[in-house]
N, C-alpha and C. Protein backbone atom coordinates (compact mmCIF):
# COMPACT_ATOMS: atom_id res chain seq x y z
N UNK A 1 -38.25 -18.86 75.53
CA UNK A 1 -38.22 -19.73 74.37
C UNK A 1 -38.17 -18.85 73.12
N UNK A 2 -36.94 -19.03 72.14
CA UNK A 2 -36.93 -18.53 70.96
C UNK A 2 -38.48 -18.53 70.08
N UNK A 3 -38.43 -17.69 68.74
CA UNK A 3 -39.21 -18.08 67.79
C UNK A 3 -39.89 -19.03 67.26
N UNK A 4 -38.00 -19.51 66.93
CA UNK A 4 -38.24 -20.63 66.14
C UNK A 4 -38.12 -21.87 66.89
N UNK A 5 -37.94 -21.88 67.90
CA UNK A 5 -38.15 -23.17 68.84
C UNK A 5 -39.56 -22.98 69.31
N UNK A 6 -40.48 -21.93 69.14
CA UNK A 6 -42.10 -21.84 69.79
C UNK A 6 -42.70 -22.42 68.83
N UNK A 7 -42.38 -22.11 67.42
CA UNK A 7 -42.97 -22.74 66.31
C UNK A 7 -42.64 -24.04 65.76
N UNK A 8 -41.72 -24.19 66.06
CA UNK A 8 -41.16 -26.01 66.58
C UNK A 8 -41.68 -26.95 67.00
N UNK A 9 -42.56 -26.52 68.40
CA UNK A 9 -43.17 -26.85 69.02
C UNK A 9 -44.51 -27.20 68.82
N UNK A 10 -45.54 -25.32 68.42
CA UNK A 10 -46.47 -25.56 67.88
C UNK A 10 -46.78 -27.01 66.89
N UNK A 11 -45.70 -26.46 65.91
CA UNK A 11 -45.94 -27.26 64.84
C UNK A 11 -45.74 -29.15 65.00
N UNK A 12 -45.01 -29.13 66.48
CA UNK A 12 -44.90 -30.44 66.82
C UNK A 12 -46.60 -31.01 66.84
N UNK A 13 -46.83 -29.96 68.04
CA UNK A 13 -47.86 -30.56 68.64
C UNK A 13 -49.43 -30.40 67.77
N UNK A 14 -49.25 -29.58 66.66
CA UNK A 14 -50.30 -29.83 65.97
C UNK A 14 -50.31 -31.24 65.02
N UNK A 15 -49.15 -31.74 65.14
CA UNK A 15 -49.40 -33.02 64.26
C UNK A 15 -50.10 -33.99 64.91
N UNK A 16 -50.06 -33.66 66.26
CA UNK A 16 -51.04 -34.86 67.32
C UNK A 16 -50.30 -35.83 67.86
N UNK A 17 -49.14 -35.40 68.23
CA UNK A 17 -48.59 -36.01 69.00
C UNK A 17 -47.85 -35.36 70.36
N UNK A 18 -48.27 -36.70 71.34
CA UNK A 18 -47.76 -35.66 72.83
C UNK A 18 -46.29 -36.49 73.34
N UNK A 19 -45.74 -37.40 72.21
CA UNK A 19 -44.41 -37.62 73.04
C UNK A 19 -43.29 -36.60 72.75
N UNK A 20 -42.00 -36.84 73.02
CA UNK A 20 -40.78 -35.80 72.83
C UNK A 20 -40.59 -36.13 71.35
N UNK A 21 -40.17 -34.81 70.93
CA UNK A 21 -39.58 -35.06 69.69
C UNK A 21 -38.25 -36.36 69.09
N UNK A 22 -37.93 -36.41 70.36
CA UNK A 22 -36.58 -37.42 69.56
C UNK A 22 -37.40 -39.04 70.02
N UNK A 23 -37.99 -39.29 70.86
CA UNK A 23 -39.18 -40.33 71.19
C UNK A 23 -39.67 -40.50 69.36
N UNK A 24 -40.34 -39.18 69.17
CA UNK A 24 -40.97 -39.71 67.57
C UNK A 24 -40.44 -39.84 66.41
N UNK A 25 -38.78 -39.52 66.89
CA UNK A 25 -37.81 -39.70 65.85
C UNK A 25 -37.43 -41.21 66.14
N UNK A 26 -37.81 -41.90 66.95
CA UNK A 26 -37.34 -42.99 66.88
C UNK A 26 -38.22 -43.86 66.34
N UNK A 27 -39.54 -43.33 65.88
CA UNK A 27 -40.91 -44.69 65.69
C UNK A 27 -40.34 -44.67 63.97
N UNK A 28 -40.93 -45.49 63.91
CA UNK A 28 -40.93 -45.98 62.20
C UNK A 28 -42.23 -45.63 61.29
N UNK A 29 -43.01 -45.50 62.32
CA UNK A 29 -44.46 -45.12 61.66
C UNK A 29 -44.06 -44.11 60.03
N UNK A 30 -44.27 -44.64 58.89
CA UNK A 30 -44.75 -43.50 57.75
C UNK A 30 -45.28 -42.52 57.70
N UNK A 31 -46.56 -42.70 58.39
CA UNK A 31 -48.17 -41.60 58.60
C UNK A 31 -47.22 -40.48 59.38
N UNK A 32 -46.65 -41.09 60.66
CA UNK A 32 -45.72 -40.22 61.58
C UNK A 32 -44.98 -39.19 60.68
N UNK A 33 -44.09 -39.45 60.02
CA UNK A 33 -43.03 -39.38 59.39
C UNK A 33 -43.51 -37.99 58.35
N UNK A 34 -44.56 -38.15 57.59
CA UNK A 34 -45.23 -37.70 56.42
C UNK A 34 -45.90 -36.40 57.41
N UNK A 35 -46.85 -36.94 59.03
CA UNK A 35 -46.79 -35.36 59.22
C UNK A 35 -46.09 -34.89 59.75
N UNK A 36 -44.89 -35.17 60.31
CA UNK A 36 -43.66 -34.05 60.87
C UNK A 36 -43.53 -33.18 59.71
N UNK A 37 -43.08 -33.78 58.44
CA UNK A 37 -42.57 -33.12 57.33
C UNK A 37 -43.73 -32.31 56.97
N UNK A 38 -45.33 -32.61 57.02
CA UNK A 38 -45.60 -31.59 56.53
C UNK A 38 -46.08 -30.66 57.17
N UNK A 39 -45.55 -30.75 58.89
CA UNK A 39 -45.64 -29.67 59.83
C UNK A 39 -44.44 -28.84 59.56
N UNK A 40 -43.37 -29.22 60.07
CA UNK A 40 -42.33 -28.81 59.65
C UNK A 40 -42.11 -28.23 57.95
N UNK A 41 -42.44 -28.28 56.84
CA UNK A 41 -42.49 -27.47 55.97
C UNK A 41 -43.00 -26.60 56.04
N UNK A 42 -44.85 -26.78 56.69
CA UNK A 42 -45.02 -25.57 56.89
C UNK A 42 -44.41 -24.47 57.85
N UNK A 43 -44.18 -24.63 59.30
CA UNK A 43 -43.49 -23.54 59.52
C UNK A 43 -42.29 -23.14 58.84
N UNK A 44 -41.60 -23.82 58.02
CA UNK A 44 -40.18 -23.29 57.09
C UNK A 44 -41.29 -21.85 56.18
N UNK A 45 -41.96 -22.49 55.59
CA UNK A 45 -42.77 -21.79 54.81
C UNK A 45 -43.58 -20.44 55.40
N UNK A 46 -43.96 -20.38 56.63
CA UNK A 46 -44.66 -19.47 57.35
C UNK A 46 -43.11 -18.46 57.77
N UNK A 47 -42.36 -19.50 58.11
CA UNK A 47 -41.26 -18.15 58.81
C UNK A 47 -40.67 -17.55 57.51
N UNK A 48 -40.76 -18.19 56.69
CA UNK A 48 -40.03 -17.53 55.27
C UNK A 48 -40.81 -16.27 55.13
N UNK A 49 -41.84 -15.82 55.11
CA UNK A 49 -42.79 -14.75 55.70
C UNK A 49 -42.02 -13.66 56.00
N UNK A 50 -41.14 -13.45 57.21
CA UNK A 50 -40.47 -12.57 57.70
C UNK A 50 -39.12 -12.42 57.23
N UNK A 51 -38.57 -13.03 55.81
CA UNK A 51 -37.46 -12.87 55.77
C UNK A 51 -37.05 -11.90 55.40
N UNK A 52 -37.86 -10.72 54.84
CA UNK A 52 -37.74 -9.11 54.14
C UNK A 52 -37.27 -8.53 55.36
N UNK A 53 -37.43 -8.85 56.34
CA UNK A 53 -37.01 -8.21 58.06
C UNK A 53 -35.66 -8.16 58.03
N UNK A 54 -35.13 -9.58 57.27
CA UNK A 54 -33.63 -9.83 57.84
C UNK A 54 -32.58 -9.16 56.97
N UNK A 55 -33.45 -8.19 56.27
CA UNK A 55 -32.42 -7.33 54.87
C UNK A 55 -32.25 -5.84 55.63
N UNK A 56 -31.34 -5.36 56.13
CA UNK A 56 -31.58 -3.65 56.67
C UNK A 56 -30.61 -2.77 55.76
N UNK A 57 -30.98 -1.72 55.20
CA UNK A 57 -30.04 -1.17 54.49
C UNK A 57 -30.38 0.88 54.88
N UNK A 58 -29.09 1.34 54.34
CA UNK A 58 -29.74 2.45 55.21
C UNK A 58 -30.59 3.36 53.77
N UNK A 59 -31.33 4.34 54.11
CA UNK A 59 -31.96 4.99 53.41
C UNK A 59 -31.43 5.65 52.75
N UNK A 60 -31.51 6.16 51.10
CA UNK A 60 -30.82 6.79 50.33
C UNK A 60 -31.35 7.51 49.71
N UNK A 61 -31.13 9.20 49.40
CA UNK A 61 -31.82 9.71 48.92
C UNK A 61 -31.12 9.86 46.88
N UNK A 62 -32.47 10.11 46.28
CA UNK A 62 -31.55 10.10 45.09
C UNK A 62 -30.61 11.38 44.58
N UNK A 63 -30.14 11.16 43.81
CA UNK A 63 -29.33 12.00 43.29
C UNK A 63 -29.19 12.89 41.77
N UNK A 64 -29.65 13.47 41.34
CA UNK A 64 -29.47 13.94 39.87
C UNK A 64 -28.17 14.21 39.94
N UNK A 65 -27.29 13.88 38.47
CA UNK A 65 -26.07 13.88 37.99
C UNK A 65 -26.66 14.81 36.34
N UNK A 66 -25.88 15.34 36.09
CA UNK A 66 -25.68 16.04 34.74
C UNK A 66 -25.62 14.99 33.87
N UNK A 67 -24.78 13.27 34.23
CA UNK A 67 -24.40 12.80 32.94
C UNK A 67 -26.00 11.94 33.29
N UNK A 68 -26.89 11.95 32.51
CA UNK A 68 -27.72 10.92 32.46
C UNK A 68 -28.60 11.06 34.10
N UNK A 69 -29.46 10.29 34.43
CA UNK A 69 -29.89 9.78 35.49
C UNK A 69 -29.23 9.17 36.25
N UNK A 70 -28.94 9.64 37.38
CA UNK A 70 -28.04 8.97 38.54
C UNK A 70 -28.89 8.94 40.00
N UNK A 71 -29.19 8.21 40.09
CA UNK A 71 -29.76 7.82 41.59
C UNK A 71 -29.14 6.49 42.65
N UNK A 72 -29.42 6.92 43.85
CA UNK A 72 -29.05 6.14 44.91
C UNK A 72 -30.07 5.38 45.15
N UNK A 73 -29.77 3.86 45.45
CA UNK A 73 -30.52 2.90 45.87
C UNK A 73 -30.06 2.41 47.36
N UNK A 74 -31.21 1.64 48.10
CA UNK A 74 -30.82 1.20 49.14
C UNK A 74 -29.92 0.12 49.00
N UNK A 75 -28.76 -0.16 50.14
CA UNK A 75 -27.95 -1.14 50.72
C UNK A 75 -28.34 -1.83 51.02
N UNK A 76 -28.38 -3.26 50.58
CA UNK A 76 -29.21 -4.29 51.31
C UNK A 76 -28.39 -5.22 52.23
N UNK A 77 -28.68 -5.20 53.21
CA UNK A 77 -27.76 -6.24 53.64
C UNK A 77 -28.06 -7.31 55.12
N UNK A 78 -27.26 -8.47 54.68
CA UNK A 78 -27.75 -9.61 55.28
C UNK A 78 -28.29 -9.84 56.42
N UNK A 79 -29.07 -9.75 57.80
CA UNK A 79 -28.83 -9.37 58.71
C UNK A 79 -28.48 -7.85 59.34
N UNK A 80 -28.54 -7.49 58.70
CA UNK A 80 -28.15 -5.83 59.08
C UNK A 80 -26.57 -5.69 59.01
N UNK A 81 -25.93 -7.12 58.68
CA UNK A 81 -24.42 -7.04 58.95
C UNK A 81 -23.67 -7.43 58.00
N UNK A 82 -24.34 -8.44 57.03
CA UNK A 82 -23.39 -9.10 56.07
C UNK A 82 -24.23 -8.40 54.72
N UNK A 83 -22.92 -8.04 54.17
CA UNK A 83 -23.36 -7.68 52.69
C UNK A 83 -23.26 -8.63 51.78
N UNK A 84 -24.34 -8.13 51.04
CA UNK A 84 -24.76 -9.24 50.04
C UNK A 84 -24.19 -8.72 48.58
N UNK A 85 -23.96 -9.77 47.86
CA UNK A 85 -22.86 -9.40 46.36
C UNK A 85 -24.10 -9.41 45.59
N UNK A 86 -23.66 -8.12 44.81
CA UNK A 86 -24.46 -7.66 43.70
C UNK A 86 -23.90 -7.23 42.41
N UNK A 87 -23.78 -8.12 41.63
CA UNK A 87 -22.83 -7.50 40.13
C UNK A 87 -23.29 -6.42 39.49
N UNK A 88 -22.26 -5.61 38.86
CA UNK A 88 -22.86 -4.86 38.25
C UNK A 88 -23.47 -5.21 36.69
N UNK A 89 -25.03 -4.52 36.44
CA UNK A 89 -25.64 -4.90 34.93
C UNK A 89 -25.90 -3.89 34.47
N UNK A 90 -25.36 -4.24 33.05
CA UNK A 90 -26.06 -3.37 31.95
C UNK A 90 -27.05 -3.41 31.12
N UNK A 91 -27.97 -2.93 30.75
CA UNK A 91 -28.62 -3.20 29.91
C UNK A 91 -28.53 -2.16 28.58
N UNK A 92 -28.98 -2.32 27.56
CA UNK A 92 -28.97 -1.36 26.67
C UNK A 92 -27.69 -0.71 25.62
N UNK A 93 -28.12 0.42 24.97
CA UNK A 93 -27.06 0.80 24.05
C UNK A 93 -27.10 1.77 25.00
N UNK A 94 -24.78 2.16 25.01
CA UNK A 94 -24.85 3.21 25.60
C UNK A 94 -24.48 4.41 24.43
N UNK A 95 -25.18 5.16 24.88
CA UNK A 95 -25.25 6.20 23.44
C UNK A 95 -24.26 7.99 24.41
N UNK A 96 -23.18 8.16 23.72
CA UNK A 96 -22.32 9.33 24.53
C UNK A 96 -23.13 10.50 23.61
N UNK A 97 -22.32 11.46 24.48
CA UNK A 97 -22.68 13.45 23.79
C UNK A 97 -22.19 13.17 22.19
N UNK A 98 -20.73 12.57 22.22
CA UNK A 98 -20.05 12.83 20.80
C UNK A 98 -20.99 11.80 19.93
N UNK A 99 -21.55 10.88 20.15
CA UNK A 99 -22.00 10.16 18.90
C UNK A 99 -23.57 10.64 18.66
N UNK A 100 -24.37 11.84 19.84
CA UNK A 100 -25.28 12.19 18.99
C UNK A 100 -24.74 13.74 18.58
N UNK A 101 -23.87 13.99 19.29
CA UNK A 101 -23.70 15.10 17.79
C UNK A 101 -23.39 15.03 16.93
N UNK A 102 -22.95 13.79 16.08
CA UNK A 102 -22.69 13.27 14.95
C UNK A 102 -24.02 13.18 14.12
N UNK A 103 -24.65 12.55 14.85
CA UNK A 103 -26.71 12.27 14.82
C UNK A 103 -26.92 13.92 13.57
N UNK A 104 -27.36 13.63 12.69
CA UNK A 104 -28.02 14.78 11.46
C UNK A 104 -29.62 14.47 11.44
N UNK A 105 -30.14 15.72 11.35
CA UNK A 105 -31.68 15.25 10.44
C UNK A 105 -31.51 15.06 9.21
N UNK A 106 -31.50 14.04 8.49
CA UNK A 106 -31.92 13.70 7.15
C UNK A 106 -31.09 12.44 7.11
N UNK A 107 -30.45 11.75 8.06
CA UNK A 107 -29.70 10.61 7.64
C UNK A 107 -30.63 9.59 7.85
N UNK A 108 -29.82 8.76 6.78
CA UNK A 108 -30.71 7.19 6.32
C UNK A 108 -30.77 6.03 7.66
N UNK A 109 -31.75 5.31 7.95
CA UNK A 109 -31.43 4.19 8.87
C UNK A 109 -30.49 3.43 9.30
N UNK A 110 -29.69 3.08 8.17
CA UNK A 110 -28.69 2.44 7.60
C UNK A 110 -27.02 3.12 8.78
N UNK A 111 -27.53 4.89 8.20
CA UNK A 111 -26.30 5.35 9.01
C UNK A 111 -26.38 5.54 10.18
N UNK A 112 -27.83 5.83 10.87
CA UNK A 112 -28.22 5.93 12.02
C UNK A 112 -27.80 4.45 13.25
N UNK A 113 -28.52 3.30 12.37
CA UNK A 113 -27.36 2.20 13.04
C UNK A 113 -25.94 1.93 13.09
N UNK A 114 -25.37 2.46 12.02
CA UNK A 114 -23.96 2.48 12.02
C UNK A 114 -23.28 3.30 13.06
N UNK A 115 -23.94 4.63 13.23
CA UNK A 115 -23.58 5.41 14.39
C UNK A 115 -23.70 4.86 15.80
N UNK A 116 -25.29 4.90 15.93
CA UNK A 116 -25.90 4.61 17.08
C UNK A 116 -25.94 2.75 17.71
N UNK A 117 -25.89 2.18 16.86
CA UNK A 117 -26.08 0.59 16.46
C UNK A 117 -27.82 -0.29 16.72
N UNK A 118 -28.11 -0.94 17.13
CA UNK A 118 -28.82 -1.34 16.42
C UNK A 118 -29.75 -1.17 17.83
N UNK A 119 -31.00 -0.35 17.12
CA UNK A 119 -31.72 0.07 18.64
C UNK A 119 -32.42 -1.00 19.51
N UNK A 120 -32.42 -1.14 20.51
CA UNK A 120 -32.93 -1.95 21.39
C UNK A 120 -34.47 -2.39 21.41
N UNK A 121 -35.31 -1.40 21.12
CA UNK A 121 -36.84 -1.13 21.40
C UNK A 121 -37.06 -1.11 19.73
N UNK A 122 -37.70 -1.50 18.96
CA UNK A 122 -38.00 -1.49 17.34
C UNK A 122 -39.27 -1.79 17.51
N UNK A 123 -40.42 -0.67 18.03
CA UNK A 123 -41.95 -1.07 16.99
C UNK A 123 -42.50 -1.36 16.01
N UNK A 124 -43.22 -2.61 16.53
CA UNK A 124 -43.87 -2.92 15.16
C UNK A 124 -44.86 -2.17 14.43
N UNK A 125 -45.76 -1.42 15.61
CA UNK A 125 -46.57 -0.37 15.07
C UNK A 125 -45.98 0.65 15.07
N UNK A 126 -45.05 1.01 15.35
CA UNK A 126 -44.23 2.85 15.33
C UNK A 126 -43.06 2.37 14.49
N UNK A 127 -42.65 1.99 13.32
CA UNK A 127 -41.22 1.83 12.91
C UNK A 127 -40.58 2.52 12.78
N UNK A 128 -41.46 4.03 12.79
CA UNK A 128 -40.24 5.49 12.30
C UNK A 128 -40.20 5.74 14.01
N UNK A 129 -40.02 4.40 15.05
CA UNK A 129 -39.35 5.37 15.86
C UNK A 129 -38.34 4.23 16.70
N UNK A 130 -37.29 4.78 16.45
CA UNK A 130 -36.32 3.95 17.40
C UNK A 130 -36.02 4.38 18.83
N UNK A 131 -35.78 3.17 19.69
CA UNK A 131 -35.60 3.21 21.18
C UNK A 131 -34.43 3.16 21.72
N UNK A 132 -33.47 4.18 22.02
CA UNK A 132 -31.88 3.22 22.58
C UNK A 132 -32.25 3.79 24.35
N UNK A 133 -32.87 2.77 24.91
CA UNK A 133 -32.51 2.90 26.20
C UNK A 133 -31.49 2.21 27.14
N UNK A 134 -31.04 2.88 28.40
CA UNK A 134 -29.71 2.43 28.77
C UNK A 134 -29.76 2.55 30.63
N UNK A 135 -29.25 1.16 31.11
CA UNK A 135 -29.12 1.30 32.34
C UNK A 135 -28.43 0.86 33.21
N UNK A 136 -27.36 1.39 33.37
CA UNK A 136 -26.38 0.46 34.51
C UNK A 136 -26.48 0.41 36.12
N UNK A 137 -26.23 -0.57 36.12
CA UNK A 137 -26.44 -0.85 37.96
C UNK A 137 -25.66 -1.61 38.23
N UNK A 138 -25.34 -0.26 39.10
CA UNK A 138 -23.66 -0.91 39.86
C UNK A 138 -23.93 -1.53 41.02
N UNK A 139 -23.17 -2.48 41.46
CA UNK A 139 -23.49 -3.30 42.91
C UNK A 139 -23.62 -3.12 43.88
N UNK A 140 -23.11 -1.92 44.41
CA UNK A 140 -23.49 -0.29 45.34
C UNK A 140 -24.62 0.38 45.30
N UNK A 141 -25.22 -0.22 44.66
CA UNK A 141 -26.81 -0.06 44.70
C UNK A 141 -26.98 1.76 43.99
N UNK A 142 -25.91 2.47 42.80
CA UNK A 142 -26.27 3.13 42.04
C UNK A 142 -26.73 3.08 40.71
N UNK A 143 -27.88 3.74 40.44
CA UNK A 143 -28.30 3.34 39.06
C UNK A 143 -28.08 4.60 38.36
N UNK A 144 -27.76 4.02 37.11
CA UNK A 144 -27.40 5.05 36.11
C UNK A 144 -28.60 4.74 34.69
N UNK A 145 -29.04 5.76 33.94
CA UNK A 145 -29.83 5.28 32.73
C UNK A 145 -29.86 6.55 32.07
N UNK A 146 -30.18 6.29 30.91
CA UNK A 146 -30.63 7.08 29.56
C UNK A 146 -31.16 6.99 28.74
N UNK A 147 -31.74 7.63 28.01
CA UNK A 147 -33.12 7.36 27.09
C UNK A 147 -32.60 8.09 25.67
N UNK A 148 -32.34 7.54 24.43
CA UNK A 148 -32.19 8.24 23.19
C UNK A 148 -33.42 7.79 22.05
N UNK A 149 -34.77 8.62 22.04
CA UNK A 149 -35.32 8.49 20.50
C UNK A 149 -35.09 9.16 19.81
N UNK A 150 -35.03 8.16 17.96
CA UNK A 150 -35.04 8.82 16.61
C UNK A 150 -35.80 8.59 15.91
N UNK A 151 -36.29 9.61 15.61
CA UNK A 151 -37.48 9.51 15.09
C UNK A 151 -37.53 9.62 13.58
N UNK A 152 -38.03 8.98 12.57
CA UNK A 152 -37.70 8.76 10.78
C UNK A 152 -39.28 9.37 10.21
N UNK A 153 -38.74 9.78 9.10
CA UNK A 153 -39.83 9.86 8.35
C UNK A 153 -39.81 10.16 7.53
N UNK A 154 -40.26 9.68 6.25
CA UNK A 154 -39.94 9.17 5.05
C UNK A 154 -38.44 8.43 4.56
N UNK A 155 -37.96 7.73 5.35
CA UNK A 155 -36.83 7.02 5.35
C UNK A 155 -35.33 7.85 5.28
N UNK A 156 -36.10 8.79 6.34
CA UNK A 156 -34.99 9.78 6.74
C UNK A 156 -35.10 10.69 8.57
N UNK A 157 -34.06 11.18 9.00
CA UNK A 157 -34.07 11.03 10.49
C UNK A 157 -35.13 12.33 10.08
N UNK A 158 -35.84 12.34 11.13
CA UNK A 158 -36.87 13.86 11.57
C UNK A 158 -36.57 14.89 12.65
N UNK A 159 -36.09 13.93 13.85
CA UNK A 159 -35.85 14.42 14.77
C UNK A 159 -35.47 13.38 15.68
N UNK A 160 -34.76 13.88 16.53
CA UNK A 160 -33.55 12.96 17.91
C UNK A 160 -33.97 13.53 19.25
N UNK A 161 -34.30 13.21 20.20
CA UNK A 161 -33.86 13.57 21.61
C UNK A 161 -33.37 12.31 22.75
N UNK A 162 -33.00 12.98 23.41
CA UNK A 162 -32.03 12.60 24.83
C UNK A 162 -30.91 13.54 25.51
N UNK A 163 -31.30 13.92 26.71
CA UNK A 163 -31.07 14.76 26.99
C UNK A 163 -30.09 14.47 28.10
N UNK A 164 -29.19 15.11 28.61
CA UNK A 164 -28.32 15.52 29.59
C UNK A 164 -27.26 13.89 28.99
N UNK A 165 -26.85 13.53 28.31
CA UNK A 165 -25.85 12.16 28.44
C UNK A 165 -24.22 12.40 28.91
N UNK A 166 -24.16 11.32 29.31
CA UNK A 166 -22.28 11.35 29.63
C UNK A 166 -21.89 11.35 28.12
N UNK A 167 -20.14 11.56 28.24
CA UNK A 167 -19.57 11.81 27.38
C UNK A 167 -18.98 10.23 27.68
N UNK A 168 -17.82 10.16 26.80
CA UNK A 168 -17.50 8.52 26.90
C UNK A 168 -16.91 8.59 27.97
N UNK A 169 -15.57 9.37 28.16
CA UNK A 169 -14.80 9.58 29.64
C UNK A 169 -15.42 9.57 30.87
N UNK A 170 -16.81 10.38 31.14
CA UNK A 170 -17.27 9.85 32.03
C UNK A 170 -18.22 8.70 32.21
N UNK A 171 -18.26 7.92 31.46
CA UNK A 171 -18.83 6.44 31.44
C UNK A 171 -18.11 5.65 31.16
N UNK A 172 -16.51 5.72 30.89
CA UNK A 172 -15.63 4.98 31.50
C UNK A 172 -15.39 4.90 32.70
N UNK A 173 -15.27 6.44 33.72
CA UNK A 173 -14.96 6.75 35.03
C UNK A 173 -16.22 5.49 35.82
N UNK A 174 -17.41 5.88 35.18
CA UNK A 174 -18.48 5.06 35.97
C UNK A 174 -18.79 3.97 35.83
N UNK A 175 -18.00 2.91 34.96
CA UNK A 175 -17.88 1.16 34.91
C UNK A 175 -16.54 1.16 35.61
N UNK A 176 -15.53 1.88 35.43
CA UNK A 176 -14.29 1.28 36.22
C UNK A 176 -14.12 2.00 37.44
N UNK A 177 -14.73 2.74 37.82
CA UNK A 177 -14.77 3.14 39.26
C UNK A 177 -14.34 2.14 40.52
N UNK A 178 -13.71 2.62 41.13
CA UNK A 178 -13.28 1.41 42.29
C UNK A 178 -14.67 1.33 43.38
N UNK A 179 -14.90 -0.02 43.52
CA UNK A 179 -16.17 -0.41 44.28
C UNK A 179 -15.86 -0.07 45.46
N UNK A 180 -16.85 0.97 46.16
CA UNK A 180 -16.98 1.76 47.45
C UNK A 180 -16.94 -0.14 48.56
C-alpha cells in the first residue's frame, strides 16, 4: 500500500467510520461530510510536510568572478525531473567601472545622482551616506551583486567604495546571455 493511500485510510478511519469509502460517499449525513473534509484536509496538510523532498537539485559550489560577486546556486527541480521556471530579477542600481571613475571627491549630490542615479538605500540617520546596491538573479540559479557607497560631507563627496565591478560590456554579456 502506497503513502498516500495508508494515509487515506488512516485518515478514513479516524473519522469513525468502519464502512467503505464510496458506501460513505453515498450517505447524505452533513456531520459525515464535514469530517471526511476535515480528515482529509488534514492529511493534505500533513503530507504538504514532505514537499521540500520533492525539489532535488544538484550541489553547487560558488564561484568568485572579477566582475562583482558571482556565485552558483542550487537547481531546483520538480521531482528530481521537471524543471521549474525561474525569471530572471533585478534589483538595484547597476553601477559599471566607467561611471565610478567618473565618481570625484568633492562633487555635489546633485551630480553624484546624475551620474550614479538615485541611490536605493537613503538613511535617515546617516544622510552623508548613500547605498547603490545591486543584484541579479538569473533563472539558472546564478547570482550576481554589488555594493557601491558614497560617502558626503559637508555637501560634498568624501569618499566612494565598491570594489571589483563589471564594466557595461560585461553586464550586457550577463543579462543577454543565452539561458543554459
Amino acid at each position: 500500500m502506497e503513502k498516500q493511500e495508508l494515509l487515506y485510510h488512516m485518515a478514513f478511519r479516524a473519522s469513525g467510520y468502519s464502512t467503505s469509502p464510496i458506501m460513505f460517499l453515498q450517505s447524505k449525513s452533513l456531520f459525515q461530510w464535514r469530517t471526511l473534509t476535515l480528515a482529509l484536509a488534514s492529511v493534505a496538510l500533513l503530507s504538504g510536510c514532505s514537499v521540500g523532498k520533492m525539489f532535488a537539485g544538484s550541489d553547487a559550489q560558488p564561484e568568485a568572478s572579477s566582475a562583482g560577486v558571482t556565485q552558483s546556486v542550487q537547481k531546483k527541480k520538480l521531482f528530481g525531473v521537471l524543471p521549474v521556471y525561474r525569471p530572471d530579477t533585478q534589483q538595484g542600481n547597476f553601477i559599471s567601472k566607467e561611471q565610478v571613475a567618473q565618481l570625484k571627491v568633492g562633487m555635489t549630490p546633485e551630480q553624484v545622482r546624475f551620474l550614479l542615479g538615485t541611490p536605493l538605500l537613503n538613511d535617515a540617520f546617516h544622510a552623508e551616506r548613500w547605498d547603490y546596491p545591486f543584484l541579479l538573479k538569473r533563472g539558472d540559479g546564478t547570482v550576481t551583486s554589488s555594493h557601491v557607497v558614497v560617502r558626503f560631507k559637508e555637501g560634498r563627496v568624501a569618499s566612494f567604495e565598491g570594489a571589483d565591478l563589471p564594466d557595461e560590456k560585461e553586464y550586457l554579456r550577463l543579462i543577454a546571455a543565452p539561458k543554459k
